[in-house]
Protein backbone atom coordinates (compact mmCIF):
# COMPACT_ATOMS: atom_id res chain seq x y z
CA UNK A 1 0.00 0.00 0.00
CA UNK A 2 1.10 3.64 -1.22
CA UNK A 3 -0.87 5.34 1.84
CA UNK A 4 -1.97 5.09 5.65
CA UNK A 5 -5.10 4.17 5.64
CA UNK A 6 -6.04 7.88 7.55
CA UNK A 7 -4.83 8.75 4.28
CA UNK A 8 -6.13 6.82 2.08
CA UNK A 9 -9.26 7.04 3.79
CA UNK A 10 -9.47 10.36 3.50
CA UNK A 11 -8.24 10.92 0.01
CA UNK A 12 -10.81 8.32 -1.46
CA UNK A 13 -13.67 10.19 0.65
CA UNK A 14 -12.32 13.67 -1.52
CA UNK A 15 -12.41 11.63 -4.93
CA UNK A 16 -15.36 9.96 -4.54
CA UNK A 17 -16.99 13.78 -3.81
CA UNK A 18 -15.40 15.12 -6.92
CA UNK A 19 -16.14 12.50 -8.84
CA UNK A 20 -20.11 13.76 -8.24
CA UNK A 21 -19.67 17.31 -8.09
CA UNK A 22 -17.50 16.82 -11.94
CA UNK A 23 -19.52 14.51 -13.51
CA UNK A 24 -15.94 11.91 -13.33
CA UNK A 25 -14.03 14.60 -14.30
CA UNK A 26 -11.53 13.34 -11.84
CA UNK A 27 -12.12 9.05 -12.73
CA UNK A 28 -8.59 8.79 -12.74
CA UNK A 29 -8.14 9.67 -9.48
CA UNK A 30 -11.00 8.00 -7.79
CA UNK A 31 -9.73 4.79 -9.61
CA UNK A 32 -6.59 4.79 -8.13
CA UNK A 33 -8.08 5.54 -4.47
CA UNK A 34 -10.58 2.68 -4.97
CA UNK A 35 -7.99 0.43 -6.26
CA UNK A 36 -5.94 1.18 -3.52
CA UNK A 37 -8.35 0.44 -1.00
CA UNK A 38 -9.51 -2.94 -2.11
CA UNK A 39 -5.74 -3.57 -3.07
CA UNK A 40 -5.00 -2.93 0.88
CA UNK A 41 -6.46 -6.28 2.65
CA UNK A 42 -8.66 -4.40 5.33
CA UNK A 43 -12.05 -5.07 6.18
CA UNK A 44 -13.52 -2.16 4.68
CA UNK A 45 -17.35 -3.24 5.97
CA UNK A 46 -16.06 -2.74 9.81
CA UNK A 47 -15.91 1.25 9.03
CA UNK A 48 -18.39 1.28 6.31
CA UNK A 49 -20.34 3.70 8.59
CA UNK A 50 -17.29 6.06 9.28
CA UNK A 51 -16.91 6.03 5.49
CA UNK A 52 -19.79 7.06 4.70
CA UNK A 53 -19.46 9.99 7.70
CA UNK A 54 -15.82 11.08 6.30
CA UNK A 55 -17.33 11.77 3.00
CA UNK A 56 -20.44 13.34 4.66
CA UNK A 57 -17.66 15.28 6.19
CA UNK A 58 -15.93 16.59 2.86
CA UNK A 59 -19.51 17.09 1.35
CA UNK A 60 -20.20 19.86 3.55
CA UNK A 61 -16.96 21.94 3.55
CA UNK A 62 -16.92 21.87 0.27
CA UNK A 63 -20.22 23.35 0.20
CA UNK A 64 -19.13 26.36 3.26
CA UNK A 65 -16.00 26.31 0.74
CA UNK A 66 -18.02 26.71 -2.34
CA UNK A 67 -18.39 30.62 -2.81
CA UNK A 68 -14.78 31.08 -1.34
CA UNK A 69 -13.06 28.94 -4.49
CA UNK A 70 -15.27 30.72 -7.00
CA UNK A 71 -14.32 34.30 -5.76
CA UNK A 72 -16.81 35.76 -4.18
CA UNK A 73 -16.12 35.84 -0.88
CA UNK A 74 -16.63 39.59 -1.00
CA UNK A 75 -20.22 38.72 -1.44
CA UNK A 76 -20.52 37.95 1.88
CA UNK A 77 -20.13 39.58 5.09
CA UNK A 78 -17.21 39.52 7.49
CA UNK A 79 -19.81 37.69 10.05
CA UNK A 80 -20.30 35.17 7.33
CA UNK A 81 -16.99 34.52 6.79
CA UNK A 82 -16.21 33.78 10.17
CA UNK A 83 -19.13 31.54 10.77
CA UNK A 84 -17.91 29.37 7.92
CA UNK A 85 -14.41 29.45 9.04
CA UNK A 86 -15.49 28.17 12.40
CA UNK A 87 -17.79 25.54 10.47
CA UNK A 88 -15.07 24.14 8.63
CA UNK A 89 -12.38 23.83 11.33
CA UNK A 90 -14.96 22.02 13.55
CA UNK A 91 -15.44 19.70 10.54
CA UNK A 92 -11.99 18.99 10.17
CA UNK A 93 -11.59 18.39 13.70
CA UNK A 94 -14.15 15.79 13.01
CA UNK A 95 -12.56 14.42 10.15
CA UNK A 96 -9.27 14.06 12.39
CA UNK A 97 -10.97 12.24 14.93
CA UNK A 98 -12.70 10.04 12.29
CA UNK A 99 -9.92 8.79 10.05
CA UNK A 100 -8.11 7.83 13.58
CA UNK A 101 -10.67 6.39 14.69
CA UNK A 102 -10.97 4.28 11.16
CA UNK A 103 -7.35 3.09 11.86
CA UNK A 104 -8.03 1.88 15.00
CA UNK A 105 -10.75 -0.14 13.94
CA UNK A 106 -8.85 -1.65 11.13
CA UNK A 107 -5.11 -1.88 12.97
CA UNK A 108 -3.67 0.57 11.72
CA UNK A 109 -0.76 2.50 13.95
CA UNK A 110 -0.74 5.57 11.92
CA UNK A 111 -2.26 8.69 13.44
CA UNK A 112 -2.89 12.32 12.47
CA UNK A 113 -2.10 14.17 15.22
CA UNK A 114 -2.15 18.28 16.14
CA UNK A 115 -0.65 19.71 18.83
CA UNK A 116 -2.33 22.04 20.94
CA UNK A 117 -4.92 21.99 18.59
CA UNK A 118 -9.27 20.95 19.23
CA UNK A 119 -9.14 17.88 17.43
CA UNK A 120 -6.69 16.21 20.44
């Protein structure tokens, strides 16, 4: 295997979101991801729940991320901005805690971790 699977996890959770939002724009890349995974031996039905949350997860920062990449971020108010910058740390926090949670499940050693940061 290429990746960790907090990595790999998390990189086939982006793909398979692009894949929608680009009508398989990017088929390449969620190839390789799904290849990978089924390539790696782990019993992807034990997290098949945390999956599913991870790319709930990625769903919806890149819709708080959405007018931000497109440029018009001036289009919405300081207040606005904030509140989405909030939203999306919280979710990453989330996604932190998920993917280690995914390797623990599955036996993996490999950890994200932040120091002094909210996702500890």
């Amino acid at each position: 295997m290429i990746f960790p699977v907090i990595e790999l996890v998390d990189r086939f959770a982006i793909a398979k979101l692009k894949l929608a939002k680009t009508n398989g724009a990017n088929q390449e890349e969620f190839d390789f991801y799904d290849r990978q995974l089924n390539d790696s031996g782990y019993d992807l039905g034990m997290v098949e729940q945390e999956l599913a949350q991870l790319h709930g997860i990625h769903s919806e920062i890149w819709n708080l991320e959405a007018e931000l990449k497109s440029g018009r971020e001036s289009e919405l108010s300081l207040e606005e901005l904030g509140r989405r910058a909030i939203m999306i740390r919280n979710l990453n926090n989330q996604r932190i805690q998920l993917k280690n949670s995914i390797a623990e499940q599955l036996g993996c050693s490999v950890r994200e971790i932040k120091k002094d940061h909210l996702s500890e």
